[in-house]
PDB file of N, CA and C in Angstrom:
ATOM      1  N   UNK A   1      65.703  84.997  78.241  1.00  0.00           N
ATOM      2  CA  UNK A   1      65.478  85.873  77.133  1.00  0.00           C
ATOM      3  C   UNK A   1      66.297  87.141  77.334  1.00  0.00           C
ATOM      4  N   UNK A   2      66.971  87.842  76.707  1.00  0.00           N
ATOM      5  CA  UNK A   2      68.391  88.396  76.620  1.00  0.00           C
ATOM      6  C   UNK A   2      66.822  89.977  76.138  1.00  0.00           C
ATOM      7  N   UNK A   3      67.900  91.077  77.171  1.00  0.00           N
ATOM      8  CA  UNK A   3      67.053  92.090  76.965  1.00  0.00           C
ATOM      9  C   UNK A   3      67.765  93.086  75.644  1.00  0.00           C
ATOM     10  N   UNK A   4      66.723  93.540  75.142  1.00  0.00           N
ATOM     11  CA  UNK A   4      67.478  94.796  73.840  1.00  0.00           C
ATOM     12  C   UNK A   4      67.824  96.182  74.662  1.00  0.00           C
ATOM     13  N   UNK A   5      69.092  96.227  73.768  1.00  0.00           N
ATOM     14  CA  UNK A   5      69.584  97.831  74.203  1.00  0.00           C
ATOM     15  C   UNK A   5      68.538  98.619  74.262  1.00  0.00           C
ATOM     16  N   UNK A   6      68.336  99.345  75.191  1.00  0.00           N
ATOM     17  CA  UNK A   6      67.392 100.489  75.192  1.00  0.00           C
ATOM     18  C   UNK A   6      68.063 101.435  73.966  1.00  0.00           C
ATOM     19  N   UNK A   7      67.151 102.330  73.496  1.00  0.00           N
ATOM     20  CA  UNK A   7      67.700 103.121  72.269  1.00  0.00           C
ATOM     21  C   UNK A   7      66.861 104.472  72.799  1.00  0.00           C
ATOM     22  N   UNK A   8      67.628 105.645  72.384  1.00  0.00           N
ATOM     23  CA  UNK A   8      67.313 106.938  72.680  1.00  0.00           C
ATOM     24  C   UNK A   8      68.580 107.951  71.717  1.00  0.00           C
ATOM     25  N   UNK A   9      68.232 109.163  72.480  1.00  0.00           N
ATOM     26  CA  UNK A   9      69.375 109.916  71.539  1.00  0.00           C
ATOM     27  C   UNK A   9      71.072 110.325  72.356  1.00  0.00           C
ATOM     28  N   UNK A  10      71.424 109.402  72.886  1.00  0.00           N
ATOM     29  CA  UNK A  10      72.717 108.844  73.203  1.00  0.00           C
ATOM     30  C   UNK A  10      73.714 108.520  72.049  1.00  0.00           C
ATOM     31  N   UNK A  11      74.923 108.727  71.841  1.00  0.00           N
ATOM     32  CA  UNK A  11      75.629 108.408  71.178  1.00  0.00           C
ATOM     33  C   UNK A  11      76.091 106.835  71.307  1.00  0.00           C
ATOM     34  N   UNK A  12      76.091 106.377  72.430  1.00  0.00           N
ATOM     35  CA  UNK A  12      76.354 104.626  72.395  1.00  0.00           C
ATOM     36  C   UNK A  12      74.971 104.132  73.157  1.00  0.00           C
ATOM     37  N   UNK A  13      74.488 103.047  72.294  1.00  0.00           N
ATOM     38  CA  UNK A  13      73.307 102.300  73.159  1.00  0.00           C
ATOM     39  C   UNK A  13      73.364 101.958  74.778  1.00  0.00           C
ATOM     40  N   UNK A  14      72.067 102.294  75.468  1.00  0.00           N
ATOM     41  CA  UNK A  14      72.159 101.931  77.340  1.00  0.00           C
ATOM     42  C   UNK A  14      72.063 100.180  76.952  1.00  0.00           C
ATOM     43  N   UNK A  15      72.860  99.172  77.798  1.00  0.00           N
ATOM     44  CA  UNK A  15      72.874  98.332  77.902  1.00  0.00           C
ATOM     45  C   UNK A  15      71.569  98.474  79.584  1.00  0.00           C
ATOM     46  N   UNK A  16      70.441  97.121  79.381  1.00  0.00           N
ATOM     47  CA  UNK A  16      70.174  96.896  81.481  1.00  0.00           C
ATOM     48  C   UNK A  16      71.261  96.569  82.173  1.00  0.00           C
ATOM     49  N   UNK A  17      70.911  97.129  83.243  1.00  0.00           N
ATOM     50  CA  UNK A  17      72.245  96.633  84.498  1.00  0.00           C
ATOM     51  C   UNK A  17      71.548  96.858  85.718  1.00  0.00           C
ATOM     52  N   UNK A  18      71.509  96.287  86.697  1.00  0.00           N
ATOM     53  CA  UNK A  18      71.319  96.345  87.836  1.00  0.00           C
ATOM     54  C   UNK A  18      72.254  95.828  89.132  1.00  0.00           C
ATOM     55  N   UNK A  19      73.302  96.914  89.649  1.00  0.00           N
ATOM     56  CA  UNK A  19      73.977  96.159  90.588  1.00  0.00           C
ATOM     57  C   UNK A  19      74.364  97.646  91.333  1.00  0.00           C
ATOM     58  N   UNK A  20      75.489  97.538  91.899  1.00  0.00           N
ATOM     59  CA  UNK A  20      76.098  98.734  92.841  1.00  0.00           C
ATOM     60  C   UNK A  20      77.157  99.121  92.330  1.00  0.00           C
ATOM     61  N   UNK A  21      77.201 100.026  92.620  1.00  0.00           N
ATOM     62  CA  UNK A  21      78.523 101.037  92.031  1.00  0.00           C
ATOM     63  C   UNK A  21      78.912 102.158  93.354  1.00  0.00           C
ATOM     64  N   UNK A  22      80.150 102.757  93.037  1.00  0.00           N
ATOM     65  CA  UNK A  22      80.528 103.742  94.065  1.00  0.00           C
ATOM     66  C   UNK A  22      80.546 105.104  93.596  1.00  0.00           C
ATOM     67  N   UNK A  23      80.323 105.999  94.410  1.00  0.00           N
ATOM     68  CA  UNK A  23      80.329 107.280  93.711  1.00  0.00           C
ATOM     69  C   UNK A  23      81.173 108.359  94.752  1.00  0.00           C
ATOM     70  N   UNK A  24      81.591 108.807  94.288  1.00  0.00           N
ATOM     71  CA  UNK A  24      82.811 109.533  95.294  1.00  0.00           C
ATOM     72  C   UNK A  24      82.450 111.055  94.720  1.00  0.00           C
ATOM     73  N   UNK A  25      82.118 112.072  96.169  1.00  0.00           N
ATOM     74  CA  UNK A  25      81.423 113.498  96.185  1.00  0.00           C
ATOM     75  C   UNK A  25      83.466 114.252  96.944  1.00  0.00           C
ATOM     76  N   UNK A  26      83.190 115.173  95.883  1.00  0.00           N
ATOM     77  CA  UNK A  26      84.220 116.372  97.237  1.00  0.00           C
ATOM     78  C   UNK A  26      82.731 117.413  97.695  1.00  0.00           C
ATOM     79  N   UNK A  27      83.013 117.377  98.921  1.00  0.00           N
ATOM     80  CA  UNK A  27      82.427 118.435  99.671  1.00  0.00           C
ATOM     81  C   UNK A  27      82.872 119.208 100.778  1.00  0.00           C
ATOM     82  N   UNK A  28      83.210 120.072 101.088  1.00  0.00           N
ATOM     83  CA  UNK A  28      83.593 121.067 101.907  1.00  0.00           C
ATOM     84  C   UNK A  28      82.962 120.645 103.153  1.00  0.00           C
ATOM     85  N   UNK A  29      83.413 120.551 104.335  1.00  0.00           N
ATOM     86  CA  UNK A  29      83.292 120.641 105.486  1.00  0.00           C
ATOM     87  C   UNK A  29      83.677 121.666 106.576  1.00  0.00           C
ATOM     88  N   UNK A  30      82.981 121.790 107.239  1.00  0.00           N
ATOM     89  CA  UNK A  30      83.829 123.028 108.213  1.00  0.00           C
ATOM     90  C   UNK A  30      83.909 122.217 109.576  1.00  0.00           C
ATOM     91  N   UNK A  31      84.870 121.642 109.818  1.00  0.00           N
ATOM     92  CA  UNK A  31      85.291 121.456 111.488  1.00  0.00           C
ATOM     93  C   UNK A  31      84.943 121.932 112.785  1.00  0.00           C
ATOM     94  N   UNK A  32      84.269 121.262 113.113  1.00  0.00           N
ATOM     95  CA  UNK A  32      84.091 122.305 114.870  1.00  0.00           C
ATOM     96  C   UNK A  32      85.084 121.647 115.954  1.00  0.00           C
ATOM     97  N   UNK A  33      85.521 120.685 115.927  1.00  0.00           N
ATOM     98  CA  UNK A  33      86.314 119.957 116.867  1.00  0.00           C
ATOM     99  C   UNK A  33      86.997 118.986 116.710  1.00  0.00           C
ATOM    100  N   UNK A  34      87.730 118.839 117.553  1.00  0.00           N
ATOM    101  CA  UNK A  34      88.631 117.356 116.997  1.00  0.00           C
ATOM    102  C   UNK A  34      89.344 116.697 117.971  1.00  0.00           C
ATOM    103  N   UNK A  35      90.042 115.541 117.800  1.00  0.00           N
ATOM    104  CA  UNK A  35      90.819 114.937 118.504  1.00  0.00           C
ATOM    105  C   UNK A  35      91.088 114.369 117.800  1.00  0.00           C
ATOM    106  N   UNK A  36      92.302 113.283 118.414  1.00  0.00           N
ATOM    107  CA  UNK A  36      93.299 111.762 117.686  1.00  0.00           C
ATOM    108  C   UNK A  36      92.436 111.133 117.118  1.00  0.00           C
ATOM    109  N   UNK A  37      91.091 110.823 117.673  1.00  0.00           N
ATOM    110  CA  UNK A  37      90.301 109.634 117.538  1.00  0.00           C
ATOM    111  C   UNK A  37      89.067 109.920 116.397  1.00  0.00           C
ATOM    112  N   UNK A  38      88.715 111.367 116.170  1.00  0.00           N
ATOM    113  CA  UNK A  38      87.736 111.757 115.159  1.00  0.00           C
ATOM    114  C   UNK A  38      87.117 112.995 115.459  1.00  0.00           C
ATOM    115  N   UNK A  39      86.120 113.730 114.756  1.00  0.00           N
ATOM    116  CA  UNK A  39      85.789 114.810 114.525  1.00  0.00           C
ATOM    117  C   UNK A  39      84.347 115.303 114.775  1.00  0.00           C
ATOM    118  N   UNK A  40      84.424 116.557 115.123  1.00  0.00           N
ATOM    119  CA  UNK A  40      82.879 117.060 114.774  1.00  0.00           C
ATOM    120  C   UNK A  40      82.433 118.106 113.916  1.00  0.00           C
ATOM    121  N   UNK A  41      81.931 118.043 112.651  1.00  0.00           N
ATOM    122  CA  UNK A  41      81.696 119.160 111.597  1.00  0.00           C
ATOM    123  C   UNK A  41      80.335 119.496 111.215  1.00  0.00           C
ATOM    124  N   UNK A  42      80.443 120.500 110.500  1.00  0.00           N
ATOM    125  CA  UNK A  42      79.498 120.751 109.602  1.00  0.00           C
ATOM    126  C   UNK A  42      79.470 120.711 107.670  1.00  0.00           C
ATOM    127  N   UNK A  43      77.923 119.692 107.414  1.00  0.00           N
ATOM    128  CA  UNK A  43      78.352 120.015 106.181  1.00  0.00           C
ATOM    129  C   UNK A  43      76.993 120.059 105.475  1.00  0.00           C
ATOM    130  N   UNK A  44      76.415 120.762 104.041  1.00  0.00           N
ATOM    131  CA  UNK A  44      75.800 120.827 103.533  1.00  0.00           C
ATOM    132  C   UNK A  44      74.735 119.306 103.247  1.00  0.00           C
ATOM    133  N   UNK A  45      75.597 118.749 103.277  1.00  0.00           N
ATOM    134  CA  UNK A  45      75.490 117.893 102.350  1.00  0.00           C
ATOM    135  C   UNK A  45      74.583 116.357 103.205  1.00  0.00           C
ATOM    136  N   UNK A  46      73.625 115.947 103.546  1.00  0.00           N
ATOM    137  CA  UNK A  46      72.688 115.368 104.600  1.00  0.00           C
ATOM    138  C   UNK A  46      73.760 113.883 104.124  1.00  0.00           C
ATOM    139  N   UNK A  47      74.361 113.302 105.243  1.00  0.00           N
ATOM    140  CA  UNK A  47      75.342 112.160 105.656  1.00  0.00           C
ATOM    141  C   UNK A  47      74.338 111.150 106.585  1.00  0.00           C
ATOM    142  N   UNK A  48      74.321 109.739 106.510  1.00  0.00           N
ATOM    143  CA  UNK A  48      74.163 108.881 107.251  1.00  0.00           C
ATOM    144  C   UNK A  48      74.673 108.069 107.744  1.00  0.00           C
ATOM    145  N   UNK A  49      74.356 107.972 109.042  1.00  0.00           N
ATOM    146  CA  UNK A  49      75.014 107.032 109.829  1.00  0.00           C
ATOM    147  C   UNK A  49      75.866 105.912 109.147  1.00  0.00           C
ATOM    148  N   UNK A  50      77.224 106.113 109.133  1.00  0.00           N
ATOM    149  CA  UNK A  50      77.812 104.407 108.815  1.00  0.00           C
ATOM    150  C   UNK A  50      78.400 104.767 107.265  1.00  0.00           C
ATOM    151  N   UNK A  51      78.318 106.082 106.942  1.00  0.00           N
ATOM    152  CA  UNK A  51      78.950 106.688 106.091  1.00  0.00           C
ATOM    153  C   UNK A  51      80.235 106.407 105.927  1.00  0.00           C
ATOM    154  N   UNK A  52      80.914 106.482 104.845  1.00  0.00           N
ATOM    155  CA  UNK A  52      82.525 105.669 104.994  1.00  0.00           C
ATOM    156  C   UNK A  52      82.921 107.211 104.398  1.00  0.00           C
ATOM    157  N   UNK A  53      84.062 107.666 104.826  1.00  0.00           N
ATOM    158  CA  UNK A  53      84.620 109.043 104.431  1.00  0.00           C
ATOM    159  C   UNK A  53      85.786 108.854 104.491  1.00  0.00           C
ATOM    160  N   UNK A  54      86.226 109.656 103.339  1.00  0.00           N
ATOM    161  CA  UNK A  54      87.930 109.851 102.749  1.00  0.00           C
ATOM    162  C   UNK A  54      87.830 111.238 102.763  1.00  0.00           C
ATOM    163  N   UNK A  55      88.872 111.769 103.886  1.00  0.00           N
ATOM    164  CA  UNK A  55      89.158 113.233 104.523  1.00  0.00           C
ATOM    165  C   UNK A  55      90.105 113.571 104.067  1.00  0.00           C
ATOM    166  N   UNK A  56      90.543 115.069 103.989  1.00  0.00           N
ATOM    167  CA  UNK A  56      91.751 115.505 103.608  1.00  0.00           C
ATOM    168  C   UNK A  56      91.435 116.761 104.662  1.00  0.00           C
ATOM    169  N   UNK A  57      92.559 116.798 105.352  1.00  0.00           N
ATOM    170  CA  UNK A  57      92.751 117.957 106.859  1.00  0.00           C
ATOM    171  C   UNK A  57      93.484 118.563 106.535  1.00  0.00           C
ATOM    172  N   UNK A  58      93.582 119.369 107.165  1.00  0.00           N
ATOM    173  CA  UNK A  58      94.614 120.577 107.213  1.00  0.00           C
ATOM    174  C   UNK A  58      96.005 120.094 107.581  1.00  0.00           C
ATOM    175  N   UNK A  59      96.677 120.754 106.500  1.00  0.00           N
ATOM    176  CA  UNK A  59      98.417 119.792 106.806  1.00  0.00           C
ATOM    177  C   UNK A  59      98.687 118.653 105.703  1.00  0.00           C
ATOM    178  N   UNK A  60      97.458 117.795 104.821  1.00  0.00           N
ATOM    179  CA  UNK A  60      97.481 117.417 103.955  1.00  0.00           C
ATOM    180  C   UNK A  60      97.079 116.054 104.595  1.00  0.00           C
ATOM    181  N   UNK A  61      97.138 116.171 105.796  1.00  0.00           N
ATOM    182  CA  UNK A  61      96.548 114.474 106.276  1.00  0.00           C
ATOM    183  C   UNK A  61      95.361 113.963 105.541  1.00  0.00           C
ATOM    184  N   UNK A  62      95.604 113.073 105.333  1.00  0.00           N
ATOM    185  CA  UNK A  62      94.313 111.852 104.653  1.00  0.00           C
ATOM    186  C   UNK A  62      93.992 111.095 105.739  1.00  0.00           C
ATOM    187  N   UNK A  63      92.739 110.495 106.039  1.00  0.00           N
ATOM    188  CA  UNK A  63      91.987 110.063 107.138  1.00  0.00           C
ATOM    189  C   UNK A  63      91.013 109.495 106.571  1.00  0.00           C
ATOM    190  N   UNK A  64      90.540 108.144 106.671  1.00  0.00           N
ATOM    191  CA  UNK A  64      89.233 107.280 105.844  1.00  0.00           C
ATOM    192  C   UNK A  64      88.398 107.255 107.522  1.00  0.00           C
ATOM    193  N   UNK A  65      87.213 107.559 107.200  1.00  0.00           N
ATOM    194  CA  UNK A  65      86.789 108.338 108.881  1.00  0.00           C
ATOM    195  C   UNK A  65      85.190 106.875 108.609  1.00  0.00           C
ATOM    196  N   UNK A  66      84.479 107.137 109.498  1.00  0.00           N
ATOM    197  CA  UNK A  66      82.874 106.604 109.667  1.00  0.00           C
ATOM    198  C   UNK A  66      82.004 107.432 110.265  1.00  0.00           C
ATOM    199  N   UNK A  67      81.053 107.840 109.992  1.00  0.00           N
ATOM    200  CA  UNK A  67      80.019 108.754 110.564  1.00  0.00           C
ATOM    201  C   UNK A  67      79.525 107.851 111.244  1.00  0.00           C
ATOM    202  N   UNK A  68      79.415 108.546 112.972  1.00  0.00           N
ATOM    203  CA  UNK A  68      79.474 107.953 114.079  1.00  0.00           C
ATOM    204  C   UNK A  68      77.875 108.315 114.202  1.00  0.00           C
ATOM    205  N   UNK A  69      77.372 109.812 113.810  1.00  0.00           N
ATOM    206  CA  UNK A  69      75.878 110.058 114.248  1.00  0.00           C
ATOM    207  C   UNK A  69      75.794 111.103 113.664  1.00  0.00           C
ATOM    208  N   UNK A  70      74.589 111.773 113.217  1.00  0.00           N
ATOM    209  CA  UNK A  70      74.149 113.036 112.594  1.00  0.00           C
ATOM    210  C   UNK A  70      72.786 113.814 113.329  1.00  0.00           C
ATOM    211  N   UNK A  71      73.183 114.990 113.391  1.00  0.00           N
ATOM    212  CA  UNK A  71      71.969 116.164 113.646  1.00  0.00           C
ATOM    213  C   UNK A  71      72.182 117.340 113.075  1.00  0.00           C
ATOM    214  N   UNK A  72      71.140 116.954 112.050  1.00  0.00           N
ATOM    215  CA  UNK A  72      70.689 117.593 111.243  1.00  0.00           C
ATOM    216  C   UNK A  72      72.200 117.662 110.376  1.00  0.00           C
ATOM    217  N   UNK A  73      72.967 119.283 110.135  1.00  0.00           N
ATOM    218  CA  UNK A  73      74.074 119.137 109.453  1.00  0.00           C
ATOM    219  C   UNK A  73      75.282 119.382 110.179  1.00  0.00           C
ATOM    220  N   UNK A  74      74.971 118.720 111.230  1.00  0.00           N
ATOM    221  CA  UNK A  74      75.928 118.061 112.084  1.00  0.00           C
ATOM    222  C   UNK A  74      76.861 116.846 112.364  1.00  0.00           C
ATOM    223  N   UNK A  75      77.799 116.211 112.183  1.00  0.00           N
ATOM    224  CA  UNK A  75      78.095 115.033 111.933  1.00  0.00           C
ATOM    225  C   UNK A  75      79.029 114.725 112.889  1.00  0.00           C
ATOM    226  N   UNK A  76      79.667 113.456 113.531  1.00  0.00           N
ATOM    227  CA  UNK A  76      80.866 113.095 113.982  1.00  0.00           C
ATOM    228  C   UNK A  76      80.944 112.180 113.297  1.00  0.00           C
ATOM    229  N   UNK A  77      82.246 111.935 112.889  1.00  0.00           N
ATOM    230  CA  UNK A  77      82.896 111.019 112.696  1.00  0.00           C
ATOM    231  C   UNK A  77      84.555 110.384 113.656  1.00  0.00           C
ATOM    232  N   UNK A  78      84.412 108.848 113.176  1.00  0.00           N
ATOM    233  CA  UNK A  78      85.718 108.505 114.344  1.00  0.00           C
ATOM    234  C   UNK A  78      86.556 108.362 112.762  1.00  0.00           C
ATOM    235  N   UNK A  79      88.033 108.555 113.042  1.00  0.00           N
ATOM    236  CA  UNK A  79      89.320 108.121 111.833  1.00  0.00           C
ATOM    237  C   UNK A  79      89.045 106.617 112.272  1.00  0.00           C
ATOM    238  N   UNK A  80      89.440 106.118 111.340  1.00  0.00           N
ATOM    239  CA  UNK A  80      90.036 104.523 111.000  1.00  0.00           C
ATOM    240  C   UNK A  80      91.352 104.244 111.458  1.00  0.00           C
ATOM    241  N   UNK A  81      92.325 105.104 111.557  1.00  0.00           N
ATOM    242  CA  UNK A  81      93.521 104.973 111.894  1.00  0.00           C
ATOM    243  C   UNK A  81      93.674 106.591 113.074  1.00  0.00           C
ATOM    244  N   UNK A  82      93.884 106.980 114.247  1.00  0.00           N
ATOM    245  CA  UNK A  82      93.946 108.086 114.701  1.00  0.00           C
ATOM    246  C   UNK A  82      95.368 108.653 114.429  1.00  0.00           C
ATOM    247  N   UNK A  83      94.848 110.205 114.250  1.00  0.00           N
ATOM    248  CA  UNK A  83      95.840 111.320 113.886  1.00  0.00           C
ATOM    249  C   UNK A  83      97.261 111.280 114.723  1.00  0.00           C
ATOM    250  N   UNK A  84      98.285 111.091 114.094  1.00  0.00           N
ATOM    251  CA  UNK A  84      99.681 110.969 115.119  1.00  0.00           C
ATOM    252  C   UNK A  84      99.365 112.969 116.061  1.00  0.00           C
ATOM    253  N   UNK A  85     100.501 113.381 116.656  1.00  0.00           N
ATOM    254  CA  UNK A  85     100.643 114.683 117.579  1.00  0.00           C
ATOM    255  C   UNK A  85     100.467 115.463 116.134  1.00  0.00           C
ATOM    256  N   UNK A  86     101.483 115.612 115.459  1.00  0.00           N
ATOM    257  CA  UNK A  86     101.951 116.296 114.952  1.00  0.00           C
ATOM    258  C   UNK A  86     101.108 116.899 113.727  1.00  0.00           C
ATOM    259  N   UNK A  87      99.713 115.857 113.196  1.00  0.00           N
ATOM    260  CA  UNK A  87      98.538 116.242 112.192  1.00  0.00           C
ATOM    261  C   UNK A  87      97.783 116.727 112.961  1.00  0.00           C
ATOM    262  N   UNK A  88      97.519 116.165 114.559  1.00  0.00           N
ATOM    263  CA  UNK A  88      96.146 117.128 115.372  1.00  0.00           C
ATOM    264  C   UNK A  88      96.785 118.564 115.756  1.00  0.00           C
ATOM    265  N   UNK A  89      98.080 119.136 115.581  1.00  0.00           N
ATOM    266  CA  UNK A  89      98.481 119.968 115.627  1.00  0.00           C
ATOM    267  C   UNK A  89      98.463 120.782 114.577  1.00  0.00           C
ATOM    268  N   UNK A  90      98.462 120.229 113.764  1.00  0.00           N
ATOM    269  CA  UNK A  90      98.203 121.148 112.201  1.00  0.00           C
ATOM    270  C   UNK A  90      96.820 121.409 112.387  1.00  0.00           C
ATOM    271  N   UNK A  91      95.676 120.232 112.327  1.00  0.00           N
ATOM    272  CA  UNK A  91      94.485 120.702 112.472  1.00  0.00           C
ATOM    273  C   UNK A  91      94.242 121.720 112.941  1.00  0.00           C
ATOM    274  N   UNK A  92      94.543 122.155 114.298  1.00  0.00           N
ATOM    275  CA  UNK A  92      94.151 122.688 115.649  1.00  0.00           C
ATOM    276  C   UNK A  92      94.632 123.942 114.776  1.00  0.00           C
ATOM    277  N   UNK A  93      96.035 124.559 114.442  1.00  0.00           N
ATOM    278  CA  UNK A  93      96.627 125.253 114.080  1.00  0.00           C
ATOM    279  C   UNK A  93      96.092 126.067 112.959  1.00  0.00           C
ATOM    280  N   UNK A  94      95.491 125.267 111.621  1.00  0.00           N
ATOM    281  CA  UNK A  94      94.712 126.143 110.788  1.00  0.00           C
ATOM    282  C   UNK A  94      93.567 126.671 111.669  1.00  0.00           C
ATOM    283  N   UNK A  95      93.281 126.234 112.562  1.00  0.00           N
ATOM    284  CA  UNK A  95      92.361 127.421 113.312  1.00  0.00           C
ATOM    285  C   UNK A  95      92.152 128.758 113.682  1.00  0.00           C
ATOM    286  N   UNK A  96      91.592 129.775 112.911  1.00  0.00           N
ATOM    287  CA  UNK A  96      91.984 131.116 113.327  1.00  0.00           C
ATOM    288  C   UNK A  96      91.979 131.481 114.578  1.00  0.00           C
ATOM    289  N   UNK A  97      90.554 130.695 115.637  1.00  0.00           N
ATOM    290  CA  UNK A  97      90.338 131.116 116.443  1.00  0.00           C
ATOM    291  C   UNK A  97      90.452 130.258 117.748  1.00  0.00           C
ATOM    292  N   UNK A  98      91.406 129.242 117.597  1.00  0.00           N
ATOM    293  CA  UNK A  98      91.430 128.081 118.247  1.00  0.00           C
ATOM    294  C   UNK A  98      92.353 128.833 119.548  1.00  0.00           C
ATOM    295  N   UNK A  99      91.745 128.404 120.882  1.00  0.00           N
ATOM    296  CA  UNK A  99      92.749 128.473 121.856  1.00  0.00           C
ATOM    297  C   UNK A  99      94.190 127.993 121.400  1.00  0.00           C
ATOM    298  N   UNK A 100      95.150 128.657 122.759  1.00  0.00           N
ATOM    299  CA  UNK A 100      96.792 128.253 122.554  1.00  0.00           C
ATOM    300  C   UNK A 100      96.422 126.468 122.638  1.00  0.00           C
ATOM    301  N   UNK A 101      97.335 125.671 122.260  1.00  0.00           N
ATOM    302  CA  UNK A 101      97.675 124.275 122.341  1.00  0.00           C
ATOM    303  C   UNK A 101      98.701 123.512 122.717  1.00  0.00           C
ATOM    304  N   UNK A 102      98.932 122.919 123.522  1.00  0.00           N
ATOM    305  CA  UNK A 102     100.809 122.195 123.091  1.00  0.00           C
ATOM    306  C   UNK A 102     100.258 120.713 123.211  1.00  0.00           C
ATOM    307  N   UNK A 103     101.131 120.067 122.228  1.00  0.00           N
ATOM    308  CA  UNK A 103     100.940 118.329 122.109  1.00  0.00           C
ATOM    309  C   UNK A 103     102.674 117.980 123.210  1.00  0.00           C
ATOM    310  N   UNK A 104     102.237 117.324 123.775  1.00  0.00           N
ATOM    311  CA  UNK A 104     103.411 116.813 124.689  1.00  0.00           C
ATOM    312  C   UNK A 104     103.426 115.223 123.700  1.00  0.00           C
ATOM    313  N   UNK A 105     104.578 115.172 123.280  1.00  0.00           N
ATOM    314  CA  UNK A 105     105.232 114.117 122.456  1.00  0.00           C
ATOM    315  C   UNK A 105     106.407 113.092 122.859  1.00  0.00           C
TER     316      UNK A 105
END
């Protein structure tokens, strides 16, 4: 038996649906640490374990990351692919307050 459009004051009728969809958030993060292999930040925004994340770093690097563990609004995540020298150097670099650095290449 085939269900009726729900009706309300919508301009096009709700069809039922029940399945999954994706929803993609920008949210600000603030970095506390890093390496080649992944990160440790802070963010507003309460993340769970196994989280799939599409990053944008400092320098313009893109990074599809996984939330490794959370406390509280604390997070690590590992990259999917690790940062070549030359992006963990940008990272490090937008740092105001980051110790000196050198990447040996």
């Amino acid at each position: 038996m085939a269900s009726k459009p729900l009706i309300d004051n919508r301009r096009e009728p709700r069809l039922p649906a029940e399945c999954r969809g994706l929803a993609r958030l920008a949210v600000s993060i603030e970095i506390l640490d890093a390496s080649a292999a992944g990160l440790r930040a802070r963010t507003a925004l309460p993340l769970a374990t196994g989280t799939l994340l599409k990053l944008t770093l400092p320098g313009n690097a893109e990074r599809h990351a996984r939330v490794a563990w959370v406390d509280g609004n604390l997070f690590g995540c590992e990259f999917m692919k690790p940062l070549n020298a030359r992006e963990l150097r940008d990272l490090v670099d937008a740092t105001t307050n980051a110790a000196p650095y050198a990447v040996c290449e």
